[in-house]
PDB file of N, CA and C in Angstrom:
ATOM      1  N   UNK A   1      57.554 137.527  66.879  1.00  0.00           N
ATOM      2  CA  UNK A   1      58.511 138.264  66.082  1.00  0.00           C
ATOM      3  C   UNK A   1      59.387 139.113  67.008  1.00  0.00           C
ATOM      4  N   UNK A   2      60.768 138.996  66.513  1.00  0.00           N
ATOM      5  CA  UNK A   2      61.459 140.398  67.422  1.00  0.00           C
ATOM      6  C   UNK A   2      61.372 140.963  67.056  1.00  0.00           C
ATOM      7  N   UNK A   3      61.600 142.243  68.510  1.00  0.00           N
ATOM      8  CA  UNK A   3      61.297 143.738  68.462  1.00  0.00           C
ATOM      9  C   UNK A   3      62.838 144.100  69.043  1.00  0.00           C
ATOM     10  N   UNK A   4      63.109 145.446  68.101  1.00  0.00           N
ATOM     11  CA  UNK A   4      64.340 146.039  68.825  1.00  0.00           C
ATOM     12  C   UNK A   4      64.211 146.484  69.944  1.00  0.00           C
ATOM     13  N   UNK A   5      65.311 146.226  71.012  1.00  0.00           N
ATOM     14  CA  UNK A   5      65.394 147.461  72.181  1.00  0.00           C
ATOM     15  C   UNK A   5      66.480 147.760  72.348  1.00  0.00           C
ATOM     16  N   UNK A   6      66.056 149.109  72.558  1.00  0.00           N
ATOM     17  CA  UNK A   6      67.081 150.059  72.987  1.00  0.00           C
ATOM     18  C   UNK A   6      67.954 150.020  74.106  1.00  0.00           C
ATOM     19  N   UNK A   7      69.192 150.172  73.810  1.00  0.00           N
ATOM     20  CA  UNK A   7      70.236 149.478  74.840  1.00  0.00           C
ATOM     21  C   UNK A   7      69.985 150.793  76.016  1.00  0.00           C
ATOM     22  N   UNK A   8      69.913 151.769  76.082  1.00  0.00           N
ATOM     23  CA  UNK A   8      70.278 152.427  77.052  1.00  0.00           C
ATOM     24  C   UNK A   8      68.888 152.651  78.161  1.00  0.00           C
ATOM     25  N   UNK A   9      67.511 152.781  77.291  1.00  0.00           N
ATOM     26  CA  UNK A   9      66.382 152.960  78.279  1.00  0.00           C
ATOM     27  C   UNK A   9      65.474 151.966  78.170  1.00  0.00           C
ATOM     28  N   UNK A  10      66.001 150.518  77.176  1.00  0.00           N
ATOM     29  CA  UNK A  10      65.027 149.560  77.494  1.00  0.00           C
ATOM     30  C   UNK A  10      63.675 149.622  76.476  1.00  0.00           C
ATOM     31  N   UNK A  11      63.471 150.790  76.069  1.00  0.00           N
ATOM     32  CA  UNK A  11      62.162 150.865  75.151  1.00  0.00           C
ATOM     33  C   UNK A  11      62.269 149.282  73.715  1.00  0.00           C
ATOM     34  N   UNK A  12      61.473 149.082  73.553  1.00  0.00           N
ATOM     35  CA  UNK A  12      60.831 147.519  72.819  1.00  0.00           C
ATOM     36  C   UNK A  12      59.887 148.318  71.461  1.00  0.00           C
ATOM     37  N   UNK A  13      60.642 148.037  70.237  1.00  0.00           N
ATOM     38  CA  UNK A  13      59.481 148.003  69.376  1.00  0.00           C
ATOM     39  C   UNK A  13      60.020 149.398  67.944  1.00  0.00           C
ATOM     40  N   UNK A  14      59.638 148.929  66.846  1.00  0.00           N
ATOM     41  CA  UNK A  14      60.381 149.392  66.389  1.00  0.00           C
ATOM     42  C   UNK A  14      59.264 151.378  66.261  1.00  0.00           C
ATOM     43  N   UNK A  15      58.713 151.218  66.527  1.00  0.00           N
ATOM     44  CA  UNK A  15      57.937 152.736  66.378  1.00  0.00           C
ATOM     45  C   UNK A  15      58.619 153.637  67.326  1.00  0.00           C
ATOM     46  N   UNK A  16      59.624 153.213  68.564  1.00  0.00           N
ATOM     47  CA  UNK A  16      60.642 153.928  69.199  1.00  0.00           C
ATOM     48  C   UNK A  16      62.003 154.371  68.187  1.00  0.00           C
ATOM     49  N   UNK A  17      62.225 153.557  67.597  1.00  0.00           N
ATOM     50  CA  UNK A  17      63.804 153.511  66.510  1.00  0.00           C
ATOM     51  C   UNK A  17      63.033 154.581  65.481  1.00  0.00           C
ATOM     52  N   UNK A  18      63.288 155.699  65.290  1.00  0.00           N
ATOM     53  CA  UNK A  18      62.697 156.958  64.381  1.00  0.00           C
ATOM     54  C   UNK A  18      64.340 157.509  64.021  1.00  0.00           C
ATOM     55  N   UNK A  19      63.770 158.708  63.196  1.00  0.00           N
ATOM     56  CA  UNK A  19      65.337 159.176  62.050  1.00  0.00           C
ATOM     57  C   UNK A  19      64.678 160.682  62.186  1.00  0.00           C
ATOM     58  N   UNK A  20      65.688 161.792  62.143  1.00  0.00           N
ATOM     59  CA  UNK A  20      65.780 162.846  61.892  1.00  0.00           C
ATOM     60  C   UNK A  20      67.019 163.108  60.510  1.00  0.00           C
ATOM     61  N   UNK A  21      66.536 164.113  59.879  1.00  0.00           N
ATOM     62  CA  UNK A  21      67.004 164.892  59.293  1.00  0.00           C
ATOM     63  C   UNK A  21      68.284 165.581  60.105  1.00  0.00           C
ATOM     64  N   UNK A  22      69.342 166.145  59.390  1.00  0.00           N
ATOM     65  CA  UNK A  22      70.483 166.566  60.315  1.00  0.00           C
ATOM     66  C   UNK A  22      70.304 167.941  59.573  1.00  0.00           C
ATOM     67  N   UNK A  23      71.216 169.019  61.039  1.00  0.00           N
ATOM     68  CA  UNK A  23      70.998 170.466  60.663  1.00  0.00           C
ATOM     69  C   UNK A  23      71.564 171.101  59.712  1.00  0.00           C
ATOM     70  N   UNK A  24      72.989 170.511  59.636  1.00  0.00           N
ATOM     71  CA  UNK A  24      73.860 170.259  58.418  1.00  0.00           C
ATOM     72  C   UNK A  24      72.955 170.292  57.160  1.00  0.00           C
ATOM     73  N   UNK A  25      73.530 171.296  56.465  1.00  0.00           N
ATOM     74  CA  UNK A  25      72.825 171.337  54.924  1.00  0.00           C
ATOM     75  C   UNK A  25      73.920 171.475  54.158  1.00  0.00           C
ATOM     76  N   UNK A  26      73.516 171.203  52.815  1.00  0.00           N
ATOM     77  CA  UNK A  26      74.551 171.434  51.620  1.00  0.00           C
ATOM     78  C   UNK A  26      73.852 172.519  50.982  1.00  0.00           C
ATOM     79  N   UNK A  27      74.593 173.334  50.142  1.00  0.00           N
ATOM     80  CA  UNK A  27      74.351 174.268  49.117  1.00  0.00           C
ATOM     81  C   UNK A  27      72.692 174.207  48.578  1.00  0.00           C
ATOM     82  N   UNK A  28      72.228 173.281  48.061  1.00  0.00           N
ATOM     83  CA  UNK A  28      71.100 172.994  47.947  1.00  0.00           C
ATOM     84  C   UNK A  28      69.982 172.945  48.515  1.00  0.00           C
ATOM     85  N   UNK A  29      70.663 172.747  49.652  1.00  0.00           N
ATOM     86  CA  UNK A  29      69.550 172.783  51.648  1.00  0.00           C
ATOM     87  C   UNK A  29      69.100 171.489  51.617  1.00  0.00           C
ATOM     88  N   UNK A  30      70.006 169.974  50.925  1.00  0.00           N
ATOM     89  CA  UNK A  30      69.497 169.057  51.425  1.00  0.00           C
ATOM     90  C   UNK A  30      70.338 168.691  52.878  1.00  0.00           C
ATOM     91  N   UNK A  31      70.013 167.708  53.695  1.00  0.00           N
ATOM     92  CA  UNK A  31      70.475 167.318  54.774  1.00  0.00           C
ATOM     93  C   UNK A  31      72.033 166.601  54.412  1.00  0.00           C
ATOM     94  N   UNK A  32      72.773 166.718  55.068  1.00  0.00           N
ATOM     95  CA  UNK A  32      74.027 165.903  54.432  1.00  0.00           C
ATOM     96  C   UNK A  32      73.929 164.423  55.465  1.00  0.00           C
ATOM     97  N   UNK A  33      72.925 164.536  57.015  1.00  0.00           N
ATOM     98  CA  UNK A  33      73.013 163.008  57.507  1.00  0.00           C
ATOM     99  C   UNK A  33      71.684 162.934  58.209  1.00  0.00           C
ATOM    100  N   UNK A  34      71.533 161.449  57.897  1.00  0.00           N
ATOM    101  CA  UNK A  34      70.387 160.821  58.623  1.00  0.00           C
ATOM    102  C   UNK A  34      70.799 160.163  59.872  1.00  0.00           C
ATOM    103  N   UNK A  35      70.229 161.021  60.828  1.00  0.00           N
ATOM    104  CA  UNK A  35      70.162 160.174  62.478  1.00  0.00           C
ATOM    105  C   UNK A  35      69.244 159.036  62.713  1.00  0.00           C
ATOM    106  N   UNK A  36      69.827 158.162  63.056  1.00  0.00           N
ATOM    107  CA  UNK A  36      68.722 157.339  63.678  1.00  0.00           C
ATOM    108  C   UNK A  36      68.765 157.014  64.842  1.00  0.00           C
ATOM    109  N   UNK A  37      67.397 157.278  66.235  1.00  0.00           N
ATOM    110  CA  UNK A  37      67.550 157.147  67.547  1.00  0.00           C
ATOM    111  C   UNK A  37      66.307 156.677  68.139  1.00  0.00           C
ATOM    112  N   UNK A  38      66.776 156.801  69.083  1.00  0.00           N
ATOM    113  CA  UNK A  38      65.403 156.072  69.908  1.00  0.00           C
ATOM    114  C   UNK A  38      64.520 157.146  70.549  1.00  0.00           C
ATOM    115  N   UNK A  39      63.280 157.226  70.465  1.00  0.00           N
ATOM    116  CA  UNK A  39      62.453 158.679  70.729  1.00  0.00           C
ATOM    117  C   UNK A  39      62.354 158.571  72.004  1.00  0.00           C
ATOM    118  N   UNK A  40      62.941 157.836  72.676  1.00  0.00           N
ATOM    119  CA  UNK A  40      62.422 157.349  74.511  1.00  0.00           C
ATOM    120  C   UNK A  40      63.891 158.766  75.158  1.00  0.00           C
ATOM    121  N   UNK A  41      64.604 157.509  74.843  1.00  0.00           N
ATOM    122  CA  UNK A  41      65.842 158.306  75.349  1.00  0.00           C
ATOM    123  C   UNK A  41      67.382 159.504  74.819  1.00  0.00           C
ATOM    124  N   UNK A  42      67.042 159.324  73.051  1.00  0.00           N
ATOM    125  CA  UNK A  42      68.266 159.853  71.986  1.00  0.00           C
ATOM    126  C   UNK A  42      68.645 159.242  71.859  1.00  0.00           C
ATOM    127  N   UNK A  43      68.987 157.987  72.314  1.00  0.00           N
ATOM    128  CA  UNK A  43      70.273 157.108  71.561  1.00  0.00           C
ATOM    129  C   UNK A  43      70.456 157.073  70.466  1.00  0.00           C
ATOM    130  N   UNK A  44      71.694 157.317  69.966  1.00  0.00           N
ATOM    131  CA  UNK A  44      71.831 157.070  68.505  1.00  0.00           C
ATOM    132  C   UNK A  44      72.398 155.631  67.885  1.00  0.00           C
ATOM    133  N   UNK A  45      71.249 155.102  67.281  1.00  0.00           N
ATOM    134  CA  UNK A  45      71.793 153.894  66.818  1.00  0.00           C
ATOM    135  C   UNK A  45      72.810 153.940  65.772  1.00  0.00           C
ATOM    136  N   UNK A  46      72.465 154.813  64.456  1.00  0.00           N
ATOM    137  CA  UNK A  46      73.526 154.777  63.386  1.00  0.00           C
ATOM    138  C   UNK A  46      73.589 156.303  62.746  1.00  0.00           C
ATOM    139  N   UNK A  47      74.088 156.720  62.073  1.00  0.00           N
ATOM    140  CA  UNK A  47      74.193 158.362  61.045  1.00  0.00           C
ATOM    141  C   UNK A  47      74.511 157.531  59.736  1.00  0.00           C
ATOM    142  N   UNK A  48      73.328 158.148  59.223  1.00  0.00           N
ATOM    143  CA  UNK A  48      73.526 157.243  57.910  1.00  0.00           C
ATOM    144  C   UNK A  48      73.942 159.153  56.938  1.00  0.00           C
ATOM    145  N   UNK A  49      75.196 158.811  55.707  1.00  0.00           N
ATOM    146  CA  UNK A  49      75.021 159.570  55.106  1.00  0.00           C
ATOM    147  C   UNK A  49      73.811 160.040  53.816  1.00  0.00           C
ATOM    148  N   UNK A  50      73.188 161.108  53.591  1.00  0.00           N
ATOM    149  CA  UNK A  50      72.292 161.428  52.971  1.00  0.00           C
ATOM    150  C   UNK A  50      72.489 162.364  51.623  1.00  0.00           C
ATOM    151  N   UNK A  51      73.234 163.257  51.888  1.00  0.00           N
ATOM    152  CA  UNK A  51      74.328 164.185  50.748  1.00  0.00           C
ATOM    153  C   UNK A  51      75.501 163.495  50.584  1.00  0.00           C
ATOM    154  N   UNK A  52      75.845 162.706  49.133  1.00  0.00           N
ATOM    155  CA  UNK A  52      77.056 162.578  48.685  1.00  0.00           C
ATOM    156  C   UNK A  52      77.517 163.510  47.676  1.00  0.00           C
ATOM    157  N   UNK A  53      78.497 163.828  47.376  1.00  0.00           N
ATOM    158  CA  UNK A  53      79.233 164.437  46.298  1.00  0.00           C
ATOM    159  C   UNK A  53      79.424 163.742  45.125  1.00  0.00           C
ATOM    160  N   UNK A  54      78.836 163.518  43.994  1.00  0.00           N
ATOM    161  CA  UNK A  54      79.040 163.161  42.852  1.00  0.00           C
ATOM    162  C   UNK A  54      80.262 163.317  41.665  1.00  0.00           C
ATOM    163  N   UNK A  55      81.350 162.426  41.387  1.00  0.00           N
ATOM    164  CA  UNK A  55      82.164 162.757  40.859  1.00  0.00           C
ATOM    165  C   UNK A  55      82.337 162.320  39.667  1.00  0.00           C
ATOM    166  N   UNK A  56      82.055 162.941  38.394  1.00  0.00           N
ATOM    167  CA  UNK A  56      81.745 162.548  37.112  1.00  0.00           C
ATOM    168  C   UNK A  56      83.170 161.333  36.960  1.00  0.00           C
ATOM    169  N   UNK A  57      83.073 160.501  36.630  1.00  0.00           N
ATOM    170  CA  UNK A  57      83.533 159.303  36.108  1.00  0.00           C
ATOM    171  C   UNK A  57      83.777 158.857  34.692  1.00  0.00           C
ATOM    172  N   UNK A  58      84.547 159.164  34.118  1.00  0.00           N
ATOM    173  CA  UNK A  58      84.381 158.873  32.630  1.00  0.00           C
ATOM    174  C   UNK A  58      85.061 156.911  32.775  1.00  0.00           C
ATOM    175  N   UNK A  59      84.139 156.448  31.493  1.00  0.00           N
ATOM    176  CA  UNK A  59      84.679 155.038  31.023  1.00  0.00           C
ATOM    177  C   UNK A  59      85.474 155.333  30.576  1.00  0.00           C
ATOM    178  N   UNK A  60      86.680 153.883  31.033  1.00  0.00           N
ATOM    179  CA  UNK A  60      87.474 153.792  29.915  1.00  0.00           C
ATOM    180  C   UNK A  60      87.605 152.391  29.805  1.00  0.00           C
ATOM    181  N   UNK A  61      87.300 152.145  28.458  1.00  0.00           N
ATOM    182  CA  UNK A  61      87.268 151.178  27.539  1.00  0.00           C
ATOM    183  C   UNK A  61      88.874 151.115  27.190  1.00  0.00           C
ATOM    184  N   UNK A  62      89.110 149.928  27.853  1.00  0.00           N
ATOM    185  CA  UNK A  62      90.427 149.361  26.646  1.00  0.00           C
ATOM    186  C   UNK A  62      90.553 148.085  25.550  1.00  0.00           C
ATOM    187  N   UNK A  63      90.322 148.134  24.524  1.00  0.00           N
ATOM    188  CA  UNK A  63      90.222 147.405  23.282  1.00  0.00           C
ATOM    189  C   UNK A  63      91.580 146.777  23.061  1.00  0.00           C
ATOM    190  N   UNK A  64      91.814 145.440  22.865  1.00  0.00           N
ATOM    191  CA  UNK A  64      92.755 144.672  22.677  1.00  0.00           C
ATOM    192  C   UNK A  64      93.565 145.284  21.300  1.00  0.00           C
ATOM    193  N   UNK A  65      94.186 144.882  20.905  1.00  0.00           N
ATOM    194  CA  UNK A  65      95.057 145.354  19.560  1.00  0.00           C
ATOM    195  C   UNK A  65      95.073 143.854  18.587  1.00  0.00           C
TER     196      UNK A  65
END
């Protein structure tokens, strides 16, 4: 099976590829991003967002005549 490695220090396997919480908080004190890196060296593979803003949406239905 493959195993990821990390481009910059070479580490093999996915128990290196780990996620932090970001310091960034919203009003609520959740995290607004998820890091994901390699515990060998920091690399950051991706920032995933974690806090979105919700914007009420109303339907609209349009009915033929």
């Amino acid at each position: 099976m493959a195993e990821p490695k990390c481009p910059e220090c070479g580490a093999q396997g996915v128990e290196h590829v780990v996620s932090k919480d970001s310091q960034e908080r919203s009003k609520t004190k959740q995290p607004w991003f998820l890091i994901v890196h390699c515990d060998e060296c920091g690399h950051v593979y991706n920032v995933l967002a974690k806090h979105v803003f919700n914007l009420p949406v109303t339907p609209k239905f349009v009915l033929p005549k």
